[in-house]
C-alpha atoms as a PDB file:
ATOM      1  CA  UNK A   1     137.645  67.450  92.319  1.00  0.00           C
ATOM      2  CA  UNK A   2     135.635  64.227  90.810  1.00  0.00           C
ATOM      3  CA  UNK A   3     135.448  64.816  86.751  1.00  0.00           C
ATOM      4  CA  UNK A   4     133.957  62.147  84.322  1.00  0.00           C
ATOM      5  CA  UNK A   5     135.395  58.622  85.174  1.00  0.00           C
ATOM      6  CA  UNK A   6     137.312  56.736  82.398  1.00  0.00           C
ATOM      7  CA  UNK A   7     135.464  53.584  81.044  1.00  0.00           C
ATOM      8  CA  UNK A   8     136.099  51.732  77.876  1.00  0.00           C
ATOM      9  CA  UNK A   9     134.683  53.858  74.724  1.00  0.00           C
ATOM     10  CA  UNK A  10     131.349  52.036  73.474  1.00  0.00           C
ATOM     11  CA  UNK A  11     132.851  51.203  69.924  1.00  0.00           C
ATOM     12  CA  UNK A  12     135.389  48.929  72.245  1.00  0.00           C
ATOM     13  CA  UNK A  13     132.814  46.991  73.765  1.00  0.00           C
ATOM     14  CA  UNK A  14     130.552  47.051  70.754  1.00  0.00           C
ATOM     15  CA  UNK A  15     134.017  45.062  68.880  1.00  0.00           C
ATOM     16  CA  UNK A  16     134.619  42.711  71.812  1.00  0.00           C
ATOM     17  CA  UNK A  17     130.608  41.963  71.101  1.00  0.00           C
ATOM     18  CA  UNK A  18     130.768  41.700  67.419  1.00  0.00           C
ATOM     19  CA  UNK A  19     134.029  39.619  67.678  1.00  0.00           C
ATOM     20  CA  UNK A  20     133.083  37.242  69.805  1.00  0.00           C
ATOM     21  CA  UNK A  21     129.585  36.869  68.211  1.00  0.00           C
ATOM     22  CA  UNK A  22     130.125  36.574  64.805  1.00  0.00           C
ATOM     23  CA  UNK A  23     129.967  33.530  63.047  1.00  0.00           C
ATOM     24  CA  UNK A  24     133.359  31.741  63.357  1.00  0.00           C
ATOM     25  CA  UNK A  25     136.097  32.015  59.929  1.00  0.00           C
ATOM     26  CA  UNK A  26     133.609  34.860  58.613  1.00  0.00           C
ATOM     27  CA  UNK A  27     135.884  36.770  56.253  1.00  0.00           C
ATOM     28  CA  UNK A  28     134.945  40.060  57.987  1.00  0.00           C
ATOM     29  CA  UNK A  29     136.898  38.885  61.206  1.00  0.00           C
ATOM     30  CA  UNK A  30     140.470  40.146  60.173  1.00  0.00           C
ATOM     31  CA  UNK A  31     139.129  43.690  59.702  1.00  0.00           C
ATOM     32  CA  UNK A  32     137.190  43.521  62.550  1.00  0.00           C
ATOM     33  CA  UNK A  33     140.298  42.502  64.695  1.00  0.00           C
ATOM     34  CA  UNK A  34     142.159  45.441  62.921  1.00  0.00           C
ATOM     35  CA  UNK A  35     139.839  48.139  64.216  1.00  0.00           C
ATOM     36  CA  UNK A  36     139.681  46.559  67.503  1.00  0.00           C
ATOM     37  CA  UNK A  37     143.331  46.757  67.967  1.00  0.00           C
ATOM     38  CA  UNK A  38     143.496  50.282  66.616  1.00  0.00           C
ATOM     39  CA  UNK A  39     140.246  51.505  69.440  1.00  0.00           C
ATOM     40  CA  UNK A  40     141.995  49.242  72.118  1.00  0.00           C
ATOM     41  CA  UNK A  41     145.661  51.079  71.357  1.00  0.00           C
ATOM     42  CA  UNK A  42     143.920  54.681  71.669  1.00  0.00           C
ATOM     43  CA  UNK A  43     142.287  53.997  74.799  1.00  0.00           C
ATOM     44  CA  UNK A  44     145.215  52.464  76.594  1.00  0.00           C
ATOM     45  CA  UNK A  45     147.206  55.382  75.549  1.00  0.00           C
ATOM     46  CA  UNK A  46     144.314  57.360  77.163  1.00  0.00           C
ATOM     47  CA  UNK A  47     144.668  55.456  80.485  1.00  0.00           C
ATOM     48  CA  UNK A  48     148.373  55.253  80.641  1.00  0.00           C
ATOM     49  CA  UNK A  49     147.731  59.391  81.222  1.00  0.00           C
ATOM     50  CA  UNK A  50     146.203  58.353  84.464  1.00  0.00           C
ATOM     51  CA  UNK A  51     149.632  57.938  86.714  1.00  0.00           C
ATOM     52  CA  UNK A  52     150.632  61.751  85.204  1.00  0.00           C
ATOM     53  CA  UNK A  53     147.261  62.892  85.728  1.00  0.00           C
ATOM     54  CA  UNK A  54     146.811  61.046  89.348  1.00  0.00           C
ATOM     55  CA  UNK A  55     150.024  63.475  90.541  1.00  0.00           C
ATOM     56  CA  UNK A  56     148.084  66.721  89.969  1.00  0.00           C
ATOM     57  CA  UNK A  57     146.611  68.469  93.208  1.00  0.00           C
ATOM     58  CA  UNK A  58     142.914  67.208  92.817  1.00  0.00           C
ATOM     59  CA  UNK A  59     141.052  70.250  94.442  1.00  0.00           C
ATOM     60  CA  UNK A  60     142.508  72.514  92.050  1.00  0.00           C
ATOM     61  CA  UNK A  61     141.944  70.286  88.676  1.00  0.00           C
ATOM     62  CA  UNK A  62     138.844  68.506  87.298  1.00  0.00           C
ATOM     63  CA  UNK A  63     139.462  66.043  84.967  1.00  0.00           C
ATOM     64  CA  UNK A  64     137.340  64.453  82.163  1.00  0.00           C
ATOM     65  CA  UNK A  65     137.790  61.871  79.920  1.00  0.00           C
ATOM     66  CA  UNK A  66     136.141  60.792  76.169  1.00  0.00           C
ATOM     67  CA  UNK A  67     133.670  63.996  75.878  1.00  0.00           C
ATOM     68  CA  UNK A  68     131.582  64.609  72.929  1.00  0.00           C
ATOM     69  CA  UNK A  69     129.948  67.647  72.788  1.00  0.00           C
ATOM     70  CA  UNK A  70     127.244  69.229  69.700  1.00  0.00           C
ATOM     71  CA  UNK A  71     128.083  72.329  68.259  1.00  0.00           C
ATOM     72  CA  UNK A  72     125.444  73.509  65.940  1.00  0.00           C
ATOM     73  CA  UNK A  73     124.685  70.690  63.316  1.00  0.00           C
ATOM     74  CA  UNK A  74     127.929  68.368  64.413  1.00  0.00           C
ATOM     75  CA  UNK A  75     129.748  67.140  66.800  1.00  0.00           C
ATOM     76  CA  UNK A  76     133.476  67.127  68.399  1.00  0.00           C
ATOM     77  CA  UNK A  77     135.118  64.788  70.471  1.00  0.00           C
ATOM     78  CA  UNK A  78     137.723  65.621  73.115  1.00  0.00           C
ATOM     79  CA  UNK A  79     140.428  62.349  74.860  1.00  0.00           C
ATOM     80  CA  UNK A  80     141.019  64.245  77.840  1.00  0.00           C
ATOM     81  CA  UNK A  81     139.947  67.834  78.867  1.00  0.00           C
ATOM     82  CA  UNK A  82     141.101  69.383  81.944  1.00  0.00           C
ATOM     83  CA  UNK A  83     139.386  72.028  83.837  1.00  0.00           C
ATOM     84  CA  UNK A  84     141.232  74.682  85.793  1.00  0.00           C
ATOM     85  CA  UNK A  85     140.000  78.135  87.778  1.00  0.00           C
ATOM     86  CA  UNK A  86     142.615  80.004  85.225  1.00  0.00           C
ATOM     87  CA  UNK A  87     142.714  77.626  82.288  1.00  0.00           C
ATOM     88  CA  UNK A  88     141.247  74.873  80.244  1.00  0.00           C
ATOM     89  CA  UNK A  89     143.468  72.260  78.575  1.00  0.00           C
ATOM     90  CA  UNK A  90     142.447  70.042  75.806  1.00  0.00           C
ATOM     91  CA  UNK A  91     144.349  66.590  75.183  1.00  0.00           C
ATOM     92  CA  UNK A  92     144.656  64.740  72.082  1.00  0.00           C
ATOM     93  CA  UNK A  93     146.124  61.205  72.824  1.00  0.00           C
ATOM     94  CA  UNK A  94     148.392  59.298  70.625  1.00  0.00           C
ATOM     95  CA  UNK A  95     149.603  55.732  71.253  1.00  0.00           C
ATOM     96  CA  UNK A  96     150.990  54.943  68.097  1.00  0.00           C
ATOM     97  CA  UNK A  97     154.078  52.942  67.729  1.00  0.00           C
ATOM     98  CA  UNK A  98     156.905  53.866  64.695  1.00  0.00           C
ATOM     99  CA  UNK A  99     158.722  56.764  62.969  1.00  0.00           C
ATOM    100  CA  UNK A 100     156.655  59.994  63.642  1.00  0.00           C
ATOM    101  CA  UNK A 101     157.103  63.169  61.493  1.00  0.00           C
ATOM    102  CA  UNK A 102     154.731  66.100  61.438  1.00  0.00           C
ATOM    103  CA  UNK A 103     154.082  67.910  58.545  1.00  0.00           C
ATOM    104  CA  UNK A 104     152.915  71.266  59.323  1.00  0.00           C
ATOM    105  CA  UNK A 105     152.988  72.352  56.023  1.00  0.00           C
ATOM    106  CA  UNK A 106     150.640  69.852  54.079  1.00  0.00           C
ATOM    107  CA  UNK A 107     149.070  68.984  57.732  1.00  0.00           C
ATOM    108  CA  UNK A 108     149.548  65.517  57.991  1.00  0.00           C
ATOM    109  CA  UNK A 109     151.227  62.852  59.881  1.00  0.00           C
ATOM    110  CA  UNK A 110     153.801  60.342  58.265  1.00  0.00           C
ATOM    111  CA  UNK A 111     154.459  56.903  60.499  1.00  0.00           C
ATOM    112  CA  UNK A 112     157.084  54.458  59.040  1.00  0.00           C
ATOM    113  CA  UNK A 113     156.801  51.251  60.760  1.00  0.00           C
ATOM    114  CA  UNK A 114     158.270  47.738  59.355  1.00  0.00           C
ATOM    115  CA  UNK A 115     159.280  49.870  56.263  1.00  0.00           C
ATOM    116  CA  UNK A 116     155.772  50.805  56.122  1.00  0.00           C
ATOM    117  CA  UNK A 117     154.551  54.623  55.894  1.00  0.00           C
ATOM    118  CA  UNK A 118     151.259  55.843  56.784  1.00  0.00           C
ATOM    119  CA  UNK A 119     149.373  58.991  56.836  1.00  0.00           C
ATOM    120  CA  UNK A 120     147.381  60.489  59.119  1.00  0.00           C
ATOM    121  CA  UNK A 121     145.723  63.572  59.828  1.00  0.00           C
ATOM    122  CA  UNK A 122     147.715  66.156  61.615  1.00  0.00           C
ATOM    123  CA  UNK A 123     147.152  65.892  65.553  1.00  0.00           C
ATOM    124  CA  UNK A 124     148.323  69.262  66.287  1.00  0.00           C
ATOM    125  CA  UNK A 125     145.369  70.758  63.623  1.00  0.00           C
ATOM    126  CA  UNK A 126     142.893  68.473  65.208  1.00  0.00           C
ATOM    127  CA  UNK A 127     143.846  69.483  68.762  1.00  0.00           C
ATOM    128  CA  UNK A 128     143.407  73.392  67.750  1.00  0.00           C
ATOM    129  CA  UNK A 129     140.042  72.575  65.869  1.00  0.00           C
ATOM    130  CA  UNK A 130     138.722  70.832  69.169  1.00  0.00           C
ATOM    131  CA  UNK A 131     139.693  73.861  71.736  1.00  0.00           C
ATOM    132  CA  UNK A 132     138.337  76.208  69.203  1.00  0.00           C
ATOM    133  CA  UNK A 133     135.019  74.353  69.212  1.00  0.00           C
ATOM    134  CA  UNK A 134     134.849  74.067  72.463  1.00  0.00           C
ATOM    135  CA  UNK A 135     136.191  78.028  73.126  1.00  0.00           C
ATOM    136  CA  UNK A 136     132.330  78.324  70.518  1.00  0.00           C
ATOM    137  CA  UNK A 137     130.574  75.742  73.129  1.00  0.00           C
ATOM    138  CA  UNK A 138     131.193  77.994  75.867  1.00  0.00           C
ATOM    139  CA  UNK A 139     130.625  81.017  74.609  1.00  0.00           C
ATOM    140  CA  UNK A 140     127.072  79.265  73.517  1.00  0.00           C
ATOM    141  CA  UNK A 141     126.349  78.351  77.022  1.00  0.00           C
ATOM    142  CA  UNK A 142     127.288  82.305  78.334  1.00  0.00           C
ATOM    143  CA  UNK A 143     129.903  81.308  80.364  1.00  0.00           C
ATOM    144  CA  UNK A 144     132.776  83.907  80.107  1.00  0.00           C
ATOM    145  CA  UNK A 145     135.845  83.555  78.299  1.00  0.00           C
ATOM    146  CA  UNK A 146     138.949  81.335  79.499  1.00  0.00           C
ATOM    147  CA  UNK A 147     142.068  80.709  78.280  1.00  0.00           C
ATOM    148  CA  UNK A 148     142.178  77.049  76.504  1.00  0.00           C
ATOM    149  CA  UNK A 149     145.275  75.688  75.422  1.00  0.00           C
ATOM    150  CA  UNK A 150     145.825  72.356  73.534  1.00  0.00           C
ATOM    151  CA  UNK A 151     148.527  69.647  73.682  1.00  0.00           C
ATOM    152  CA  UNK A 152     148.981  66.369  71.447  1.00  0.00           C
ATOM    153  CA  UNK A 153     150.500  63.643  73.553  1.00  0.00           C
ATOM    154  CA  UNK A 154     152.512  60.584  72.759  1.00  0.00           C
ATOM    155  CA  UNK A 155     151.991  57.819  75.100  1.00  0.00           C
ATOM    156  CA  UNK A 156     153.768  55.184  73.170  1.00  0.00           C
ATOM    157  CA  UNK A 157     157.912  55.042  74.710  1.00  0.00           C
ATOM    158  CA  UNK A 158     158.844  53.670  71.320  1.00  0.00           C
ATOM    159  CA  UNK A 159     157.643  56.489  68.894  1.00  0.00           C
ATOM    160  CA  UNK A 160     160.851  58.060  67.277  1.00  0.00           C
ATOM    161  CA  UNK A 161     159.425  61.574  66.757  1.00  0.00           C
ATOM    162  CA  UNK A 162     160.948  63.910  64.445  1.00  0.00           C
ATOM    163  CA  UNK A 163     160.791  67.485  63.193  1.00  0.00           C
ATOM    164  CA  UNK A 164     162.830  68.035  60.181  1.00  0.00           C
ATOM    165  CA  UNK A 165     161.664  71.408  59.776  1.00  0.00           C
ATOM    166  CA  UNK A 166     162.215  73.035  63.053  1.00  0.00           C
ATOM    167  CA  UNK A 167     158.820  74.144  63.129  1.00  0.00           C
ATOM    168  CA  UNK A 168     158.627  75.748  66.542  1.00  0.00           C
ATOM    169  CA  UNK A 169     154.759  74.779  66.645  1.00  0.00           C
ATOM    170  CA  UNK A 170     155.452  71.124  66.971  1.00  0.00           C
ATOM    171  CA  UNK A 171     157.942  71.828  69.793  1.00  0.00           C
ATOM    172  CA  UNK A 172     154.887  73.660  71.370  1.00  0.00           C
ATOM    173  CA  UNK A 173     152.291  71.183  71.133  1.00  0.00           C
ATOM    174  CA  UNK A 174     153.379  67.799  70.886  1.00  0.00           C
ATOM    175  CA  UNK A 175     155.009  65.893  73.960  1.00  0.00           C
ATOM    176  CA  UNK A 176     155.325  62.782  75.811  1.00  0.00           C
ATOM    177  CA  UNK A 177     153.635  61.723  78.375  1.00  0.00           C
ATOM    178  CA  UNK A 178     156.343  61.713  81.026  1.00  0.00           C
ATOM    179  CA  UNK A 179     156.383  66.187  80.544  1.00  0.00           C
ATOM    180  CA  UNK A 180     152.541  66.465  81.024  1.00  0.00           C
ATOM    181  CA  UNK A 181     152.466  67.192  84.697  1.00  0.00           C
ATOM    182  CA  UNK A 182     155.350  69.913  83.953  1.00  0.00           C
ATOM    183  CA  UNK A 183     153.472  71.695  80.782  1.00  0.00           C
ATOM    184  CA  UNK A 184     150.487  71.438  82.969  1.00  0.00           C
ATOM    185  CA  UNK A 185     152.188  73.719  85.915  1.00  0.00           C
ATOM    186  CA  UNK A 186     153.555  75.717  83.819  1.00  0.00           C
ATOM    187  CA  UNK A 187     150.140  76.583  82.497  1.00  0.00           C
ATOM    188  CA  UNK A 188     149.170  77.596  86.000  1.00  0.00           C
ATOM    189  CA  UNK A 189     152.033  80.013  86.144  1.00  0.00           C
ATOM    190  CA  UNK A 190     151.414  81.662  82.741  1.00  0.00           C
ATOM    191  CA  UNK A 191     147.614  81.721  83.875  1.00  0.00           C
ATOM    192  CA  UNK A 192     147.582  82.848  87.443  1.00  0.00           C
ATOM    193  CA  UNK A 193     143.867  85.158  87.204  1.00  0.00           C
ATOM    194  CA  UNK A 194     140.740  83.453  88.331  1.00  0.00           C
ATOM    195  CA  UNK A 195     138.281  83.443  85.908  1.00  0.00           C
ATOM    196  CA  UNK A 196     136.039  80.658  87.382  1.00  0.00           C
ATOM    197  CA  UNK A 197     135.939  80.075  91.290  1.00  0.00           C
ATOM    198  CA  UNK A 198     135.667  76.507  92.641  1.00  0.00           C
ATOM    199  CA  UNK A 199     132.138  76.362  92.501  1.00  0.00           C
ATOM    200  CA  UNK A 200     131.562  77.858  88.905  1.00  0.00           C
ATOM    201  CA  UNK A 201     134.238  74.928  87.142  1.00  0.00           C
ATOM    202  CA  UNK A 202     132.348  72.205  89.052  1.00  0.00           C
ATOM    203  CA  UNK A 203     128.753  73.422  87.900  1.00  0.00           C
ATOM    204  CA  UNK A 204     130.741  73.290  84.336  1.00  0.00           C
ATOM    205  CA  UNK A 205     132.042  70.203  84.473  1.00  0.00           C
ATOM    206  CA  UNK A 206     128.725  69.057  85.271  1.00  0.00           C
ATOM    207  CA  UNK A 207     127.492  71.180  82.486  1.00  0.00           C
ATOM    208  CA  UNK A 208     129.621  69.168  79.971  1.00  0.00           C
ATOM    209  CA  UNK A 209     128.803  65.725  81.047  1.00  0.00           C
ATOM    210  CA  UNK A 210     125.187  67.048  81.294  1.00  0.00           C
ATOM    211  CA  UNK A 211     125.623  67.756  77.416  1.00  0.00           C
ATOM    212  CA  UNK A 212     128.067  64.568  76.525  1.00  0.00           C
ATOM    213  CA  UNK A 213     126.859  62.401  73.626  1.00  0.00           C
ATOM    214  CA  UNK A 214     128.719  58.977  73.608  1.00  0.00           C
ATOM    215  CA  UNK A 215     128.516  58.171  69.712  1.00  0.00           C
ATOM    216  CA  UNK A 216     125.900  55.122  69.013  1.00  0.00           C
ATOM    217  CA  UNK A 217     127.507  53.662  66.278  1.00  0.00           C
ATOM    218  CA  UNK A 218     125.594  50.992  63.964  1.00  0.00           C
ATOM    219  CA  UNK A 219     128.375  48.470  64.217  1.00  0.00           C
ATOM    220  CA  UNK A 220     126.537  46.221  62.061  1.00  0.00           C
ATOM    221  CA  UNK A 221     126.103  48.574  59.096  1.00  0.00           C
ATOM    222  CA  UNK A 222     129.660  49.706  59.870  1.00  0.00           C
ATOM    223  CA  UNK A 223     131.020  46.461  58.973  1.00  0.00           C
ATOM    224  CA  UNK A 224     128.228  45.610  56.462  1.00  0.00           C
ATOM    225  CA  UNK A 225     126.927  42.934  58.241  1.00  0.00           C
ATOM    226  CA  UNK A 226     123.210  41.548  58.518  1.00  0.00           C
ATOM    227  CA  UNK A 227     121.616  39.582  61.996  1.00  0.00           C
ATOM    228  CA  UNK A 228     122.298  36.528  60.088  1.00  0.00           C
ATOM    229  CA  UNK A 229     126.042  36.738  60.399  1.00  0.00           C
ATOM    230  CA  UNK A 230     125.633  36.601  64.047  1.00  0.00           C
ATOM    231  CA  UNK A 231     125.461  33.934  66.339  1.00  0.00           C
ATOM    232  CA  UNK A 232     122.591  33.731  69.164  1.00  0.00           C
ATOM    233  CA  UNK A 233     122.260  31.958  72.418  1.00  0.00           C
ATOM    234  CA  UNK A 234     124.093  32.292  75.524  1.00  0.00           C
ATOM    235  CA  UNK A 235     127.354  32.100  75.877  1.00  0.00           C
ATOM    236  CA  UNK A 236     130.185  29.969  78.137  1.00  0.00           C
ATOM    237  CA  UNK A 237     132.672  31.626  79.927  1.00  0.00           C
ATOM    238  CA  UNK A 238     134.651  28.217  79.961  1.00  0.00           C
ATOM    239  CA  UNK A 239     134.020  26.837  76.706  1.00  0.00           C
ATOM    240  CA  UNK A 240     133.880  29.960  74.389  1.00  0.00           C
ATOM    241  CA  UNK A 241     131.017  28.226  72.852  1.00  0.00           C
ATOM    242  CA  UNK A 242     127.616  29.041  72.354  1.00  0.00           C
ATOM    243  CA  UNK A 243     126.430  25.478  73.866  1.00  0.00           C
ATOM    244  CA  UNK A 244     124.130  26.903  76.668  1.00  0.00           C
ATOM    245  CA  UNK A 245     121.102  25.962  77.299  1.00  0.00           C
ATOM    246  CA  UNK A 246     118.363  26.805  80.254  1.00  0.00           C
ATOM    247  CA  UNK A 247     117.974  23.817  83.311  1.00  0.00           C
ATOM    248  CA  UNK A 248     116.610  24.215  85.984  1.00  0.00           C
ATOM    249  CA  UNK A 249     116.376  28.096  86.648  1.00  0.00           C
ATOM    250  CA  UNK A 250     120.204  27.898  85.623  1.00  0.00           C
ATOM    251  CA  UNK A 251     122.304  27.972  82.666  1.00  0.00           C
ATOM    252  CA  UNK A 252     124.448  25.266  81.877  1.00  0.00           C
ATOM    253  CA  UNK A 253     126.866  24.024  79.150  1.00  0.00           C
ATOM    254  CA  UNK A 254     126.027  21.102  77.096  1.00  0.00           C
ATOM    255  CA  UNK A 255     129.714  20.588  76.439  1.00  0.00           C
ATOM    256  CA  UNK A 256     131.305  21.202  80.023  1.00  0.00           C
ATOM    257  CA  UNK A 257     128.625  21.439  81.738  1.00  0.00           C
ATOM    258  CA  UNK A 258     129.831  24.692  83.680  1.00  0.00           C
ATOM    259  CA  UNK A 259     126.343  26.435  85.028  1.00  0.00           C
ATOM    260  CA  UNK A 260     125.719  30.102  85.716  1.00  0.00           C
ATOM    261  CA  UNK A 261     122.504  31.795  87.182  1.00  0.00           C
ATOM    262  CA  UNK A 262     123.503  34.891  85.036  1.00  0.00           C
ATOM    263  CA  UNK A 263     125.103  33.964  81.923  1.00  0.00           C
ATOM    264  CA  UNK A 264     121.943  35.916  80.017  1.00  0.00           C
ATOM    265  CA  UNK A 265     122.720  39.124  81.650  1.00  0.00           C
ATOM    266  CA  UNK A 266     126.049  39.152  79.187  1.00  0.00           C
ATOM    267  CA  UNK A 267     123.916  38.272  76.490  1.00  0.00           C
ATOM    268  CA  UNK A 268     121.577  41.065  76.716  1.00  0.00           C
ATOM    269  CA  UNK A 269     123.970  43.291  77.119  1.00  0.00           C
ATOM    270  CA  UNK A 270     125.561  41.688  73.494  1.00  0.00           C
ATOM    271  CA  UNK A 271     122.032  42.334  72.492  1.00  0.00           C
ATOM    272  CA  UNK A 272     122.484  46.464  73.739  1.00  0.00           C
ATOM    273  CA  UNK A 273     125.690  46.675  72.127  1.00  0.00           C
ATOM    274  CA  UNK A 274     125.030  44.836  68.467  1.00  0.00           C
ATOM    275  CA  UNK A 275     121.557  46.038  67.704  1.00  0.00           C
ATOM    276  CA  UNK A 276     119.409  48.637  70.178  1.00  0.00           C
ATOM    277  CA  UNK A 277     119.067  49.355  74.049  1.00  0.00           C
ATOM    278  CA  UNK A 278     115.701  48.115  74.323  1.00  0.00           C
ATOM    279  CA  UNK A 279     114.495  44.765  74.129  1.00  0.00           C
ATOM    280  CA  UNK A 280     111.218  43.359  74.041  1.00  0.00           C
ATOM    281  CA  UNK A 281     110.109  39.585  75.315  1.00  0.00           C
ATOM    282  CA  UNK A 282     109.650  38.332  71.293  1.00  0.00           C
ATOM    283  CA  UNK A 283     113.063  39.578  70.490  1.00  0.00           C
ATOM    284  CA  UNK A 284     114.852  38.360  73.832  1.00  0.00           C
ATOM    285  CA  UNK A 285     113.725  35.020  73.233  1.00  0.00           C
ATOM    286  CA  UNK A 286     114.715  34.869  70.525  1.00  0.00           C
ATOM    287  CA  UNK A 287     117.751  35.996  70.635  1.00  0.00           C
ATOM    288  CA  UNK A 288     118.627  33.579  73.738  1.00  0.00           C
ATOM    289  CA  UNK A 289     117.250  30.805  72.004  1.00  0.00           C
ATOM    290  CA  UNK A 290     114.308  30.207  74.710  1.00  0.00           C
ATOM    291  CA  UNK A 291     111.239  28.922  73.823  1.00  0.00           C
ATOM    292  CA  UNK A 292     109.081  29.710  77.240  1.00  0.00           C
ATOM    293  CA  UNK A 293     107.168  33.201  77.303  1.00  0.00           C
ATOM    294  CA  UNK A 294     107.106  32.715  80.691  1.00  0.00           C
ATOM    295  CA  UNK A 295     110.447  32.103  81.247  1.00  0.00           C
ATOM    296  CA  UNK A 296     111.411  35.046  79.623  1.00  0.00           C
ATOM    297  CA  UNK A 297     108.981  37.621  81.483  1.00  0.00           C
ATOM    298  CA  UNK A 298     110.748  36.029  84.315  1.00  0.00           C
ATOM    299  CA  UNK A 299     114.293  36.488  84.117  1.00  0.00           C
ATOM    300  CA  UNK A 300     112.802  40.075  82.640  1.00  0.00           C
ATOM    301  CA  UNK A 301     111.151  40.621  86.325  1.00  0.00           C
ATOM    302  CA  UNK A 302     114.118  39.351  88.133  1.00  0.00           C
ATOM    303  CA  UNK A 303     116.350  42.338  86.104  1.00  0.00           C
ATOM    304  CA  UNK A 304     114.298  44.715  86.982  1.00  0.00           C
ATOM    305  CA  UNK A 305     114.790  46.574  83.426  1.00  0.00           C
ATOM    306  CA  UNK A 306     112.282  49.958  82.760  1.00  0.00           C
ATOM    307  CA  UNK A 307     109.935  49.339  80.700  1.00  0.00           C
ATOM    308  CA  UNK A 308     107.373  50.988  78.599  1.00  0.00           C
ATOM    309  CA  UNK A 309     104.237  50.509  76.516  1.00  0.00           C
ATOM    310  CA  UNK A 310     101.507  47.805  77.098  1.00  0.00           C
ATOM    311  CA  UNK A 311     101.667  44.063  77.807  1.00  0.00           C
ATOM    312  CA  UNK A 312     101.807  43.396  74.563  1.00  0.00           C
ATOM    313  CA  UNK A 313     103.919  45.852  72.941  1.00  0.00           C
ATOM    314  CA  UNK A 314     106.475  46.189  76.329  1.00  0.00           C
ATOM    315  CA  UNK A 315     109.855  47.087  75.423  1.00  0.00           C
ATOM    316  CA  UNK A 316     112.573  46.720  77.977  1.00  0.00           C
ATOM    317  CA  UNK A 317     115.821  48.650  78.556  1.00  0.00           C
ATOM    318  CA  UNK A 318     119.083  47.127  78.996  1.00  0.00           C
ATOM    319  CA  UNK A 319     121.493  49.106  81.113  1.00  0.00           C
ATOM    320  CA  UNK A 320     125.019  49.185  79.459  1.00  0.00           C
ATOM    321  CA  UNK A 321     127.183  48.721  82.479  1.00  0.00           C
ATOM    322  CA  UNK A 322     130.635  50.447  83.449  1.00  0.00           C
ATOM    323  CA  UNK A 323     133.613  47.357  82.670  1.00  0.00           C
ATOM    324  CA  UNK A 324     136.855  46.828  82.491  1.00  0.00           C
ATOM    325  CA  UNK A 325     138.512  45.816  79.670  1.00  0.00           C
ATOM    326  CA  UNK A 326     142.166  44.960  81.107  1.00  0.00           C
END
């Protein structure tokens, strides 16, 4: 059964946007990069689930990735949540590369890496917290009570994982991703009653991504950066340079002189990503470093964007579409 398709988290396109617009040698650019490779590591762990996940029977599983649901005043995120008719399994997903111990005790994670040791919040606690919110969510919404179980999985073939202490917990609830499709079956035979029939799990998967809030995160403020550390203009897909210019209903480069109809339809959606989803004519010239009004309200016409308000005060809103990132 179709679930929630798996796109690039927003934050991921937000940092390809903020990396490639910033102002070149800023000194916020290394810690940029850092969180970029940190988001980028997390979701390919989450999409090198796919292959396991692609091997269950799909009429009898719904599958949805990168959920954020509100619970009263908050919010909790789920990687991967499978739906069953018996069951409900929620997936915390780990690519992380190192020595991996688990301390149940202090709940915490310890990676040692390049004689390096980090610590990180325990996965299995965060795993329980998110199945017990969501066990809340449902009970919120009146739909009747289902088994949920929770797994932490390890993505990463090089993570040495140990448990010193024999807690049986960890043995449990942590795996790799090559047992998934096993754990998952053998959830089906420990739940074998029907609590929800076909038709009641899709109207709930619908239900959640009904109710999904992706997280709009001020990048800018995140990173304590201003609109004066970025760079504006349009941007060349050969070059790397913003040294485009508008000739001729086209764009072209003033360096290589590579031209594209729709270079400022990557631009806006820069725009989406770095600051807000709306745009108005002002601000998109602006920002692509045109000088016509008319031009503008054309290549605004030609997109096709909703708008609202008057004339004067028309904002327009730029559609953040699905993309790959590898």
């Amino acid at each position: 059964m179709k679930g929630k398709e798996h796109l690039p988290p927003k934050l991921l396109l937000q940092l390809l946007a903020l990396l490639k617009r910033i102002h070149e040698n800023h000194y916020k650019i290394p810690e940029i990069e850092s969180k970029y490779k940190r988001v980028l590591a997390g979701y390919k762990g989450e999409i090198s689930l796919d292959y396991y996940l692609s091997l269950l029977p799909q009429k009898d599983f719904i599958i949805l990735h990168d959920i954020r649901l509100k619970m009263g005043s908050h919010y909790f995120q789920i990687d991967t949540l499978i739906l069953h008719s018996c069951y409900i399994l929620v997936l915390e997903v780990k690519n992380i590369s190192g020595e991996i111990y688990i301390d149940s005790k202090y709940n915490q994670m310890i990676r040692t890496k390049d004689g390096q040791t980090d610590v990180f919040p325990d996965p299995i606690l965060q795993a329980n917290k998110q199945a017990g919110e969501l066990k809340k969510w449902l009970e919120e919404n009146k739909l009747p009570p289902i088994p949920i179980e929770f797994l932490v999985v390890f993505t990463n073939s090089k993570t040495l994982i140990k448990n010193t202490s024999n807690d049986q917990d960890v043995y449990r609830r942590l795996i790799r991703n090559t047992k998934l499709t096993g754990r998952i079956f053998h959830y089906c035979r420990k739940y074998s009653d029907e609590v929800f029939s076909k038709k009641v799990l899709i109207k709930l998967s619908k239900k959640i991504i009904k109710h999904h809030q992706p997280h709009n995160q001020d990048i800018l403020s995140l990173f304590g950066l201003t609109e004066d550390d970025i760079q504006t203009g349009v941007y060349c897909s050969v070059c790397k340079k913003f040294s485009v210019e508008r000739v001729s209903g086209s764009w072209r480069c003033k360096l290589c002189k590579h031209s594209d109809k729709y270079a400022h339809i990557e631009a806006l959606t820069d725009y989406a990503l770095l600051y807000k989803p709306t745009i108005s004519n002002g601000e998109m010239r602006k920002f692509l470093n045109i000088n016509s009004i008319n031009t503008a309200s054309k290549l605004l016409k030609k997109m096709k964007f909703t708008s609202t308000g008057s004339t004067k005060n028309r904002k327009y809103e730029i559609p953040i579409l699905p993309s790959k990132i590898f």
